[in-house]
Protein backbone atom coordinates (compact mmCIF):
# COMPACT_ATOMS: atom_id res chain seq x y z
CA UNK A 1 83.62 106.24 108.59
CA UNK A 2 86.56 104.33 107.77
CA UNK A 3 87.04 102.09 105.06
CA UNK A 4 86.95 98.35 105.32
CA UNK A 5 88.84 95.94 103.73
CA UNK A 6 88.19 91.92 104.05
CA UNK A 7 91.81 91.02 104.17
CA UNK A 8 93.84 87.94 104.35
CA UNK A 9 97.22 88.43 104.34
CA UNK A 10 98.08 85.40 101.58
CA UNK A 11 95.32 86.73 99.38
CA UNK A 12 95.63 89.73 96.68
CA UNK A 13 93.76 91.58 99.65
CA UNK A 14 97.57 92.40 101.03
CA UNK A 15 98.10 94.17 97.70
CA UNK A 16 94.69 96.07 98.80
CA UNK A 17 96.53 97.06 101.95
CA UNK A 18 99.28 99.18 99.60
CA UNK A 19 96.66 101.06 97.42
CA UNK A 20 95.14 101.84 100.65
CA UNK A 21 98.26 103.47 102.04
CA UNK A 22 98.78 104.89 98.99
CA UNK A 23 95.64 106.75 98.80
CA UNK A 24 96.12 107.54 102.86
CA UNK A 25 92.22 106.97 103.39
CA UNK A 26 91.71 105.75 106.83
CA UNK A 27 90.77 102.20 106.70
CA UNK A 28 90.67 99.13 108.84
CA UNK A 29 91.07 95.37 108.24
CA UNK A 30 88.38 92.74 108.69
CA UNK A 31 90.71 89.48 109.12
CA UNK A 32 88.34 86.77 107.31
CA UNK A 33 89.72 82.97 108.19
CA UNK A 34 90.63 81.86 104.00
CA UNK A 35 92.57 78.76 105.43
CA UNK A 36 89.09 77.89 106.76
CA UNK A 37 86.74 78.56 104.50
CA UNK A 38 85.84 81.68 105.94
CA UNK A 39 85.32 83.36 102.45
CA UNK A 40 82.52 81.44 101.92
CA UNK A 41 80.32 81.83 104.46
CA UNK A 42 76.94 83.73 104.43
CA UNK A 43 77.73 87.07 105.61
CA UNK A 44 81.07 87.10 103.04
CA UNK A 45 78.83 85.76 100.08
CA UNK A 46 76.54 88.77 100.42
CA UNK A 47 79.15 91.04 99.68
CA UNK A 48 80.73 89.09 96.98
CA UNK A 49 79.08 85.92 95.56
CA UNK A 50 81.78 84.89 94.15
CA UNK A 51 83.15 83.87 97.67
CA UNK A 52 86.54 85.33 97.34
CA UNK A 53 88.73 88.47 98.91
CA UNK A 54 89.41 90.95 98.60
CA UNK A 55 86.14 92.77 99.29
CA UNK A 56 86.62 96.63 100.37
CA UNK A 57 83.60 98.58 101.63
CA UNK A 58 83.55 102.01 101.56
CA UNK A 59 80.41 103.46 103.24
CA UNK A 60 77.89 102.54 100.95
CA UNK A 61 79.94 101.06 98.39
CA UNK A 62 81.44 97.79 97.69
CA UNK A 63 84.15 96.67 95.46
CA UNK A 64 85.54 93.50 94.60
CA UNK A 65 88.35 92.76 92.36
CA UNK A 66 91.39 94.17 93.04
CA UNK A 67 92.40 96.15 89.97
CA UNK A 68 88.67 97.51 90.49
CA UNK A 69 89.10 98.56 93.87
CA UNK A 70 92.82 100.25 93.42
CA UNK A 71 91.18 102.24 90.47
CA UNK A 72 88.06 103.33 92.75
CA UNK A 73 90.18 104.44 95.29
CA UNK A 74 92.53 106.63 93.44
CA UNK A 75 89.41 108.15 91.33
CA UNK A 76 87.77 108.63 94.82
CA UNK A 77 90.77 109.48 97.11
CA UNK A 78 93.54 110.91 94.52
CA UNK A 79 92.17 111.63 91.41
CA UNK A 80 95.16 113.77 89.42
CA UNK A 81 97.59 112.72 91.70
CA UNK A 82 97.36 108.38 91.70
CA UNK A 83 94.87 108.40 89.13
CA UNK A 84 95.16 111.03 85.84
CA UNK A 85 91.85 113.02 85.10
CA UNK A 86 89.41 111.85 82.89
CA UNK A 87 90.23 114.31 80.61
CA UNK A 88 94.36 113.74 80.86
CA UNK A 89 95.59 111.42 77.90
CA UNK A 90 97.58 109.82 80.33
CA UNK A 91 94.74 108.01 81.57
CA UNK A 92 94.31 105.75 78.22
CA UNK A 93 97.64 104.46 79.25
CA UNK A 94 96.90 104.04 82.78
CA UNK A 95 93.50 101.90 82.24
CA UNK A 96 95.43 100.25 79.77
CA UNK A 97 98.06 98.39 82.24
CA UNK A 98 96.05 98.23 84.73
CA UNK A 99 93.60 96.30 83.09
CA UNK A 100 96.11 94.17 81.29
CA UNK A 101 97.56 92.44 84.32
CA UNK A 102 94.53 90.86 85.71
CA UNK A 103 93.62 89.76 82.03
CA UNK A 104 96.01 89.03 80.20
CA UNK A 105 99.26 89.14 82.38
CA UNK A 106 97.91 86.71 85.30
CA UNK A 107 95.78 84.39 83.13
CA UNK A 108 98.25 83.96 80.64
CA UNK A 109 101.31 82.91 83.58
CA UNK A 110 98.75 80.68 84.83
CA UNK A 111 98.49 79.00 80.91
CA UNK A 112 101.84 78.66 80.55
CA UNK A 113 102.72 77.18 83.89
CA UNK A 114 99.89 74.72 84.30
CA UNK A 115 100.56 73.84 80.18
CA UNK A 116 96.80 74.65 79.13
CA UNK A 117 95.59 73.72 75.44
CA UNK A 118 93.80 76.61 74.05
CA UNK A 119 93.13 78.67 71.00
CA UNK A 120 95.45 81.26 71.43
CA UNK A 121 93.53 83.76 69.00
CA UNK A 122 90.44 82.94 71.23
CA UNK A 123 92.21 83.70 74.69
CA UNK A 124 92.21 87.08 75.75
CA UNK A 125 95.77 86.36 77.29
CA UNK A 126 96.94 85.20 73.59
CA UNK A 127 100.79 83.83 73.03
CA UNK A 128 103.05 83.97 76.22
CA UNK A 129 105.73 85.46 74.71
CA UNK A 130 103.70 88.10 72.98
CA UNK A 131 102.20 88.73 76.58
CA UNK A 132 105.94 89.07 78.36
CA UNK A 133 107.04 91.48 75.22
CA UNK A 134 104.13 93.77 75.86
CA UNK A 135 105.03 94.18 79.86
CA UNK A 136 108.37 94.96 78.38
CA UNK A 137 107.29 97.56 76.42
CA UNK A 138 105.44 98.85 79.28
CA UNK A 139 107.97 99.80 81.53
CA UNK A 140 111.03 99.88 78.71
CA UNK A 141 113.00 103.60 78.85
CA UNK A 142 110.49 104.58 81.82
CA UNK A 143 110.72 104.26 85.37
CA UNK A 144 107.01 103.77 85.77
CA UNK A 145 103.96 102.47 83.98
CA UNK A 146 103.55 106.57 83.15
CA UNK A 147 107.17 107.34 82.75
CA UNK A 148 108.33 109.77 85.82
CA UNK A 149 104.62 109.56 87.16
CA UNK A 150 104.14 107.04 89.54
CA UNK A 151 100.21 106.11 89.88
CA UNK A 152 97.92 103.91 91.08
CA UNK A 153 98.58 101.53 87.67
CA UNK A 154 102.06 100.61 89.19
CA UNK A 155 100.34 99.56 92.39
CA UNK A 156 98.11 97.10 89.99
CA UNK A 157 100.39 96.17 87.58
CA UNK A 158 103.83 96.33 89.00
CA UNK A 159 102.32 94.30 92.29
CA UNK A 160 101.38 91.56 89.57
CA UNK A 161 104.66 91.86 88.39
CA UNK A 162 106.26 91.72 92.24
CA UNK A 163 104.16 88.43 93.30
CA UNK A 164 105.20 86.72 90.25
CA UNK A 165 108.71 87.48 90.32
CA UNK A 166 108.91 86.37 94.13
CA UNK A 167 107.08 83.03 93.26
CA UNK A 168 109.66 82.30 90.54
CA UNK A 169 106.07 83.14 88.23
CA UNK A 170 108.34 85.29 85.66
CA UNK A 171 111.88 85.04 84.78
CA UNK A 172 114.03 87.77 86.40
CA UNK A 173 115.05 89.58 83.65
CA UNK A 174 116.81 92.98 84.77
CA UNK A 175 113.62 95.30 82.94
CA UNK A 176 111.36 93.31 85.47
CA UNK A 177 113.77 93.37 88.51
CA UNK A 178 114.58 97.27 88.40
CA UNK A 179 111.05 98.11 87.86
CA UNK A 180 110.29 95.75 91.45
CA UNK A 181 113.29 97.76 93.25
CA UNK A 182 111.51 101.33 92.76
CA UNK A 183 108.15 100.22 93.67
CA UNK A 184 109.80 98.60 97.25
CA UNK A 185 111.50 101.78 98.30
CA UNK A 186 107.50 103.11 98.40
CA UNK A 187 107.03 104.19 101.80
CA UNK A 188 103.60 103.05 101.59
CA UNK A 189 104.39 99.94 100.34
CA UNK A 190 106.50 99.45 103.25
CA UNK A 191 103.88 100.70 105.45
CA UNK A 192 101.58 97.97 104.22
CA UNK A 193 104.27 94.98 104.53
CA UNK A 194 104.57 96.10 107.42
CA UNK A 195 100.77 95.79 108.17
CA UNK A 196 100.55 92.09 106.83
CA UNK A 197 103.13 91.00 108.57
CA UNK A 198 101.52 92.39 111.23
CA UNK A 199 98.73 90.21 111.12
CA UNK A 200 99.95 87.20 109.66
CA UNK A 201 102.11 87.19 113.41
CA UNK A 202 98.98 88.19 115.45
CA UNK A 203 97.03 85.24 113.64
CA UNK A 204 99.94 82.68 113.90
CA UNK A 205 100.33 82.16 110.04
CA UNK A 206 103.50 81.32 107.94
């Protein structure tokens, strides 16, 4: 049975689409109508109450949240390979990043940009320029998040770091942009543009 993944092409479910290929599970898209509300109806609630994509179902399994599902599917489809072994210590540094860009990395952009007033000893996210030092020291003397290694952390963190350089989201300072130029020469990255392009043509979106 293949995989399923609720997809929109202008949601984070396109970065879904790249851990997929990544993993090389078989899988198949279920187009849901965001532009329309679609996320919110019944059937779409069920699955996620919180009304939003992506939402990836996986026989009897289902995972929402994308830094969730990328690390499900490279403990379920690559573990040692995308994903270090429980009992590798380069898996402490792995769940680190990965975790950090949906909680502190994406939260604290969206502070800084929409000029929030907040305790910053309170916010997970903290100062902004405490936040951009620490993805600096993430990927400084290293090609990827675990040096040579690329994993299934680069997919979560360095396609935070992708979307919010192409959205002007993060200044493009050379650390950030040479990081971004390895992970687009990823065949299965390409593979996956390739696949949300795909649909945003068949569904007539721009």
């Amino acid at each position: 049975m293949s995989i399923v993944l609720y997809h929109h092409p202008y949601t984070r479910a396109a970065n879904v689409v790249w851990m997929l290929e990544e993993v090389g599970a078989p899988y198949e898209l279920h187009f849901v109508d965001a532009k329309a509300g679609g996320q919110k109806a019944p059937e779409i609630l069920a699955l996620n109450s919180m009304g939003k994509l992506p939402i990836l179902v996986d026989g009897g399994a289902v995972v929402t949240e994308s830094a969730a599902i990328g690390l499900y599917l490279a403990d379920r489809y690559s573990l040692g390979e995308l994903a270090p072994r429980t009992d590798d210590p380069a898996r402490a540094t792995y769940l680190r990043w990965s975790l950090f860009a949906p909680s502190v990395v994406e939260p604290g952009s969206m502070a800084k940009r929409e000029g929030w007033s907040f305790n910053e000893g309170a916010a997970g996210w903290g100062n902004h320029d405490a936040m951009l030092e620490a993805v600096r020291s993430a990927l400084r003397d290293r090609s990827y998040i675990l040096g040579d290694r690329f994993s299934m952390a680069d997919v979560i963190f360095g396609g935070t770091i992708r979307y919010m350089l192409g959205f002007g989201l993060l200044a493009p300072e050379p650390i950030f942009e040479s990081y971004v130029a390895r992970l687009n020469e990823r065949p299965a990255l390409k593979r996956a543009e390739a696949r949300n392009v795909a649909v945003r043509k068949e569904r007539g979106l721009q």
